[in-house]
Structures are given as C-alpha cells and as structure tokens.
PDB file of N, CA and C in Angstrom:
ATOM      1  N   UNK A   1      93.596 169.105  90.017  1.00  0.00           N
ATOM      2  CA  UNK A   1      93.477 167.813  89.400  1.00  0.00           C
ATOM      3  C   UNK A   1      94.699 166.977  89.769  1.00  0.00           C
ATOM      4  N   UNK A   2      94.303 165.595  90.424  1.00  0.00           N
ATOM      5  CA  UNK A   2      95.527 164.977  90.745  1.00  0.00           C
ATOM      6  C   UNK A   2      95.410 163.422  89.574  1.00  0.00           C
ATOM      7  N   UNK A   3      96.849 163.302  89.080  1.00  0.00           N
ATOM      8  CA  UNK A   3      96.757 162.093  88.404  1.00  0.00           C
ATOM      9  C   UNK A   3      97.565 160.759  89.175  1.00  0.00           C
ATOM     10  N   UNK A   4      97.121 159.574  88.502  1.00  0.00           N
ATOM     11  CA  UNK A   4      98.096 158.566  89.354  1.00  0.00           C
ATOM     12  C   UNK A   4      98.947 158.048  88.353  1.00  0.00           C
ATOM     13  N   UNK A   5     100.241 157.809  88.633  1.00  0.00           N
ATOM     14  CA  UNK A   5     101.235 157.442  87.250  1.00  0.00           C
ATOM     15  C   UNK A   5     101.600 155.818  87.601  1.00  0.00           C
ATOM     16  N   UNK A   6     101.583 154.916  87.208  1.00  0.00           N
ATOM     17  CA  UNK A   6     101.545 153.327  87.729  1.00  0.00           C
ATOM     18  C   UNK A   6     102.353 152.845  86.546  1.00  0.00           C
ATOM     19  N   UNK A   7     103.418 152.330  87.188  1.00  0.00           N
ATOM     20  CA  UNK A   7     104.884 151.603  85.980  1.00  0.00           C
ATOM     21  C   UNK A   7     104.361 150.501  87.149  1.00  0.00           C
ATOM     22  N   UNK A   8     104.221 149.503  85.750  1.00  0.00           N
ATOM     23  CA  UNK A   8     104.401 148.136  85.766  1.00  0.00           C
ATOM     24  C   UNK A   8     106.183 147.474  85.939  1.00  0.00           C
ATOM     25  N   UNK A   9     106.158 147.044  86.347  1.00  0.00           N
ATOM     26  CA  UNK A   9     107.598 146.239  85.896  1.00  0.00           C
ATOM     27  C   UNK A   9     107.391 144.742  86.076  1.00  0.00           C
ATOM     28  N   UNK A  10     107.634 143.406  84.983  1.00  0.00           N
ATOM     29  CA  UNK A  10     107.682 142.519  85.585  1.00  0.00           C
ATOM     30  C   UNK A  10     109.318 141.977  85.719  1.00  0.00           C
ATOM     31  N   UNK A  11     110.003 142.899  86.049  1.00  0.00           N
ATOM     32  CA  UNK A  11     111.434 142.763  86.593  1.00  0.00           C
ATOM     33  C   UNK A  11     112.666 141.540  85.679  1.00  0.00           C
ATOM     34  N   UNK A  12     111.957 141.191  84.116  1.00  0.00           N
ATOM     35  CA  UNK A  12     113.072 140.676  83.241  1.00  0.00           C
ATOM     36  C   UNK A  12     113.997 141.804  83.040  1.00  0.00           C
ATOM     37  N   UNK A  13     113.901 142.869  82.800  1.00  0.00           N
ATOM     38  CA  UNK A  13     114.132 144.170  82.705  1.00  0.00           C
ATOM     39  C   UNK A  13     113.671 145.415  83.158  1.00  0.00           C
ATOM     40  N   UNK A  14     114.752 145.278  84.413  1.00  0.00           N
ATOM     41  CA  UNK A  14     114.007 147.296  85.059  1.00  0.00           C
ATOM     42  C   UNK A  14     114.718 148.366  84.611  1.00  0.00           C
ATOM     43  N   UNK A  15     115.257 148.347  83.689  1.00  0.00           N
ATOM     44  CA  UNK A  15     115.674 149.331  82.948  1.00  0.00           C
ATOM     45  C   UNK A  15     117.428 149.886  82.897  1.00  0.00           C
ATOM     46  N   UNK A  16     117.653 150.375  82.364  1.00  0.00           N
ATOM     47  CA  UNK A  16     119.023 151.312  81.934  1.00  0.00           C
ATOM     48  C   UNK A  16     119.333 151.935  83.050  1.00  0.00           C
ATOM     49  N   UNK A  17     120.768 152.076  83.181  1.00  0.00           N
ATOM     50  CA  UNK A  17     120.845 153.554  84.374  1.00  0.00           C
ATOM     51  C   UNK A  17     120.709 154.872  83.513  1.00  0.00           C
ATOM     52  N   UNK A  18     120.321 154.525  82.166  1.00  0.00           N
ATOM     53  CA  UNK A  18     120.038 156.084  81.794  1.00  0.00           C
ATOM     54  C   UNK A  18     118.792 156.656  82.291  1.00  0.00           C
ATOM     55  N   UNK A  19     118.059 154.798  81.909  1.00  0.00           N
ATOM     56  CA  UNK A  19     116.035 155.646  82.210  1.00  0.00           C
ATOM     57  C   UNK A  19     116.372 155.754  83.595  1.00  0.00           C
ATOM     58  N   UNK A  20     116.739 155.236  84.458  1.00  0.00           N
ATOM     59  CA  UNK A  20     116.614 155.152  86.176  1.00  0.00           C
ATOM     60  C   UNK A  20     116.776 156.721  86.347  1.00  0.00           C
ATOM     61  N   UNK A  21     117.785 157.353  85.958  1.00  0.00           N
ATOM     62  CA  UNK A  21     118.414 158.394  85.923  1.00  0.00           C
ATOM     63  C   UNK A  21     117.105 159.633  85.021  1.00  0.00           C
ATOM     64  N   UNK A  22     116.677 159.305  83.970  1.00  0.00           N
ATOM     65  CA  UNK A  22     115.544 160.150  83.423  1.00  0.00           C
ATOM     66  C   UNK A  22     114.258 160.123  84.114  1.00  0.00           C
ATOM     67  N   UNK A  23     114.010 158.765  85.502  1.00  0.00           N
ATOM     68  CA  UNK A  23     113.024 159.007  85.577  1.00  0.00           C
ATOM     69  C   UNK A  23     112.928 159.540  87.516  1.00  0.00           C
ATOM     70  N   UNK A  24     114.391 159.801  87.880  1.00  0.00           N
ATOM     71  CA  UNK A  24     114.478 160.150  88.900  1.00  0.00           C
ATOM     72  C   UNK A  24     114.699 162.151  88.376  1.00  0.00           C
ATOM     73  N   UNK A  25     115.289 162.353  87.441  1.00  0.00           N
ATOM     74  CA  UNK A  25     114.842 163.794  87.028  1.00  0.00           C
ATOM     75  C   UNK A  25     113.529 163.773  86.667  1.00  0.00           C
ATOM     76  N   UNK A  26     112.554 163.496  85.942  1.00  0.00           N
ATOM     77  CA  UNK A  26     110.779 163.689  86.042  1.00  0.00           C
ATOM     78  C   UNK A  26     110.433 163.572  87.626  1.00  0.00           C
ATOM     79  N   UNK A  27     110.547 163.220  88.762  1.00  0.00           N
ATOM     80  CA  UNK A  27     110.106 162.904  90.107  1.00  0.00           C
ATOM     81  C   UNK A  27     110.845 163.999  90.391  1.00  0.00           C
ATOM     82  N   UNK A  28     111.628 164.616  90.014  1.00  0.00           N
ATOM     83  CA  UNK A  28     112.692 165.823  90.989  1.00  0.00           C
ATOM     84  C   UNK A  28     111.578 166.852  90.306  1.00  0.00           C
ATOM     85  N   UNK A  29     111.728 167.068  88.826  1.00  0.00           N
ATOM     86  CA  UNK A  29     110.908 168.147  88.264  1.00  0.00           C
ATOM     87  C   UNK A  29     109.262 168.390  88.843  1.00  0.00           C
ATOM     88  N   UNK A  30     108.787 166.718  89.200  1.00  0.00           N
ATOM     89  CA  UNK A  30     107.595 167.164  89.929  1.00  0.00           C
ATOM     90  C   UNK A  30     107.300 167.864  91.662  1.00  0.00           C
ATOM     91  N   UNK A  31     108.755 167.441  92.082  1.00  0.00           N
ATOM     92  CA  UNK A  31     108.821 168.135  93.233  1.00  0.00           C
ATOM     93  C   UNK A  31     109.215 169.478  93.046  1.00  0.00           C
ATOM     94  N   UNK A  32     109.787 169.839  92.425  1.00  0.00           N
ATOM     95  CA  UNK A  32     110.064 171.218  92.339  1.00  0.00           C
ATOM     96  C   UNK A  32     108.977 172.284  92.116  1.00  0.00           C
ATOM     97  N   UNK A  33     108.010 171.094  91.027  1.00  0.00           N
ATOM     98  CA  UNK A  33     106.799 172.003  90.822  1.00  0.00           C
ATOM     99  C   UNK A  33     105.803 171.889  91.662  1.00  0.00           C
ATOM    100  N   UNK A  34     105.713 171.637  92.820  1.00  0.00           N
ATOM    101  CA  UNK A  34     104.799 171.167  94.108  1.00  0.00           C
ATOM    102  C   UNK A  34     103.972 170.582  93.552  1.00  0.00           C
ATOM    103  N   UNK A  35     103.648 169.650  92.397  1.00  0.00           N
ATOM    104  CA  UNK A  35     102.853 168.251  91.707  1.00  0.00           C
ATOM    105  C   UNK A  35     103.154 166.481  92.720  1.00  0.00           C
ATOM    106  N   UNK A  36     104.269 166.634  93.210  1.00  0.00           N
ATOM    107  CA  UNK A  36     104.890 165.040  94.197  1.00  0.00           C
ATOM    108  C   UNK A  36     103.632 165.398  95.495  1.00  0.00           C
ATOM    109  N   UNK A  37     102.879 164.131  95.371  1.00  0.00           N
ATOM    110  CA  UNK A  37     101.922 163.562  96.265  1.00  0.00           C
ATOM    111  C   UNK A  37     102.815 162.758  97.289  1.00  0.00           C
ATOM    112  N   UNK A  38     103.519 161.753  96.232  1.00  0.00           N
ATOM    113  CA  UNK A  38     103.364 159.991  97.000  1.00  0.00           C
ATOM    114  C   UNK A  38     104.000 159.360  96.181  1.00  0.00           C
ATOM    115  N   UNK A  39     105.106 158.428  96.398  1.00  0.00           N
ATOM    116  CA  UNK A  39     105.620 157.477  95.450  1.00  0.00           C
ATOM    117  C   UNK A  39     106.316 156.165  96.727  1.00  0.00           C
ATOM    118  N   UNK A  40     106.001 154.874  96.136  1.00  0.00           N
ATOM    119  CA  UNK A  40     106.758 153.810  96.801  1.00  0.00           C
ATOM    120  C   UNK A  40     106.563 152.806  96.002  1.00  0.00           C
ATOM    121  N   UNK A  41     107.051 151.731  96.194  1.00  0.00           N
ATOM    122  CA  UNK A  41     107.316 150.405  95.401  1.00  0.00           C
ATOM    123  C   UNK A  41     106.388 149.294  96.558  1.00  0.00           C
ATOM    124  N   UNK A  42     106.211 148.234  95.535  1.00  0.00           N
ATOM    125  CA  UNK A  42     105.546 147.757  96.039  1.00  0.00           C
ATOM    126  C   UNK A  42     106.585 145.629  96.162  1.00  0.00           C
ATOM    127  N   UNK A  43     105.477 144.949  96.709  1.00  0.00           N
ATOM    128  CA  UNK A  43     106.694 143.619  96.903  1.00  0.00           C
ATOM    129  C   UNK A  43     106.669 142.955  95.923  1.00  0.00           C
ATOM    130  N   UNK A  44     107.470 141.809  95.870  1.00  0.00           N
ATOM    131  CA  UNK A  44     107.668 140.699  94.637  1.00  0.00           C
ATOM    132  C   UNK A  44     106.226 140.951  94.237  1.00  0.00           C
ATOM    133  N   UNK A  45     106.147 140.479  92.853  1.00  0.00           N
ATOM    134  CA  UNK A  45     104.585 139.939  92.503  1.00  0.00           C
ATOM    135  C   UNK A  45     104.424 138.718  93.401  1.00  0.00           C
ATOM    136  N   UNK A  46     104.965 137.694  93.374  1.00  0.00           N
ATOM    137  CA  UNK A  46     104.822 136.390  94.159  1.00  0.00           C
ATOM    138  C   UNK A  46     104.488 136.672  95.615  1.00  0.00           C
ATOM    139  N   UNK A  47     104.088 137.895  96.160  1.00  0.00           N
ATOM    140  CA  UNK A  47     103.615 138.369  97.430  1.00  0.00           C
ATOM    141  C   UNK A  47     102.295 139.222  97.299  1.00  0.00           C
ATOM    142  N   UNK A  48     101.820 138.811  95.889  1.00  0.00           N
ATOM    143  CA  UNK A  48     100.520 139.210  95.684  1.00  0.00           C
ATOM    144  C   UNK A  48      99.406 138.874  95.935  1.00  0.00           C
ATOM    145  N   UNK A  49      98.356 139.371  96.025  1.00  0.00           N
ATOM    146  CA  UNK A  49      96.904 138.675  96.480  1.00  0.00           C
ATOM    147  C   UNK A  49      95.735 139.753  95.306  1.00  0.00           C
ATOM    148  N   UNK A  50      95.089 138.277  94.808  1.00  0.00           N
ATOM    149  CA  UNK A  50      94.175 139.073  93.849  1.00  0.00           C
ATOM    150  C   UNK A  50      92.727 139.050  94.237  1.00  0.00           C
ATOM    151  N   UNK A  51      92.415 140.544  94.659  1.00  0.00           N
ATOM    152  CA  UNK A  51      90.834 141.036  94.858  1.00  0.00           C
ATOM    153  C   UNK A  51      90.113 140.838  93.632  1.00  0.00           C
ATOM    154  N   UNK A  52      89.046 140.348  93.577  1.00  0.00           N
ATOM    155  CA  UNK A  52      87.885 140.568  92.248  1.00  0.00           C
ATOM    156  C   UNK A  52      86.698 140.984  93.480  1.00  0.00           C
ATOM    157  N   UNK A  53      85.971 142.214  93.141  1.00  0.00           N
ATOM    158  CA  UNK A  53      84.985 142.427  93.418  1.00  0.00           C
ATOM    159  C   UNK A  53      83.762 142.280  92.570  1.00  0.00           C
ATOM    160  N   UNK A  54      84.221 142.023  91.302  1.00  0.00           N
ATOM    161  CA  UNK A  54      82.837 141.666  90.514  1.00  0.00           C
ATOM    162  C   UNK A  54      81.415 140.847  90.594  1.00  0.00           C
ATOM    163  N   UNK A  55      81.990 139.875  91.300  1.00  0.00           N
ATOM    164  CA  UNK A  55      80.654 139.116  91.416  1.00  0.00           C
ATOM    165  C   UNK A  55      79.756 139.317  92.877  1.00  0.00           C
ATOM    166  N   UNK A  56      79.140 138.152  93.078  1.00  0.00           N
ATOM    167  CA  UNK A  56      78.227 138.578  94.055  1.00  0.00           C
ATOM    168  C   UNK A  56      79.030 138.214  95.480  1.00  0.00           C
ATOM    169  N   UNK A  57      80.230 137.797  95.562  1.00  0.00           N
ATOM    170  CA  UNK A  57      80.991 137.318  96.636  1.00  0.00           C
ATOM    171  C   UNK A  57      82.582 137.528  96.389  1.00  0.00           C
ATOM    172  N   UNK A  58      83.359 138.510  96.968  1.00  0.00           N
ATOM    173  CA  UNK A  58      84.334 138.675  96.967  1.00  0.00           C
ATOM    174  C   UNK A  58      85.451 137.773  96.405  1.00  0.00           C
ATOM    175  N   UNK A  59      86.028 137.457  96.003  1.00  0.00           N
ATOM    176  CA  UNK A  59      87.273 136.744  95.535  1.00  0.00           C
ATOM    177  C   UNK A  59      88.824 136.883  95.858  1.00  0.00           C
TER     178      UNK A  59
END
C-alpha cells in the first residue's frame, strides 16, 4: 500500500527550524524503513495553471 503525503504551504509561514528539523527526521525515518518513494517541491503558486476536467470541455 502506497500513500501520498501533500503539505500545502501558502508561504506567510513555512515553519520553525524546529518543524523543518521534525519533518526532515519523519523523511529520514521513512527512508530507513524502505517506505521513501519520491519527494520534491513544487514552483511559486503564481506559476500555476488550473486544470478542471469536470465539464464537457477542459478548462
């Protein structure tokens, strides 16, 4: 069973160097436990593009 873990940030606040630090030990602990797939960051929001597939014509 693979899960996907998705942190939002809208970058007023990316956090403490404590969490940075708690959440680079959870990513070590998942490598250790051969659970680490895949991790990367993604660009500004302002370099976003929004898909809707809902209707009858792409968006």
């Amino acid at each position: 069973m693979q899960y996907l873990i998705n942190v939002i940030d809208d970058r007023s606040e990316s956090g403490t160097v404590e969490e940075a630090a708690a959440i680079d030990a959870f990513n070590e602990k998942l490598v250790a436990g051969g659970h680490w797939v895949f991790a990367a960051g993604l660009a500004d929001p302002s370099a976003s593009t929004v898909i809707d597939g809902r209707g009858d014509d792409p968006v």
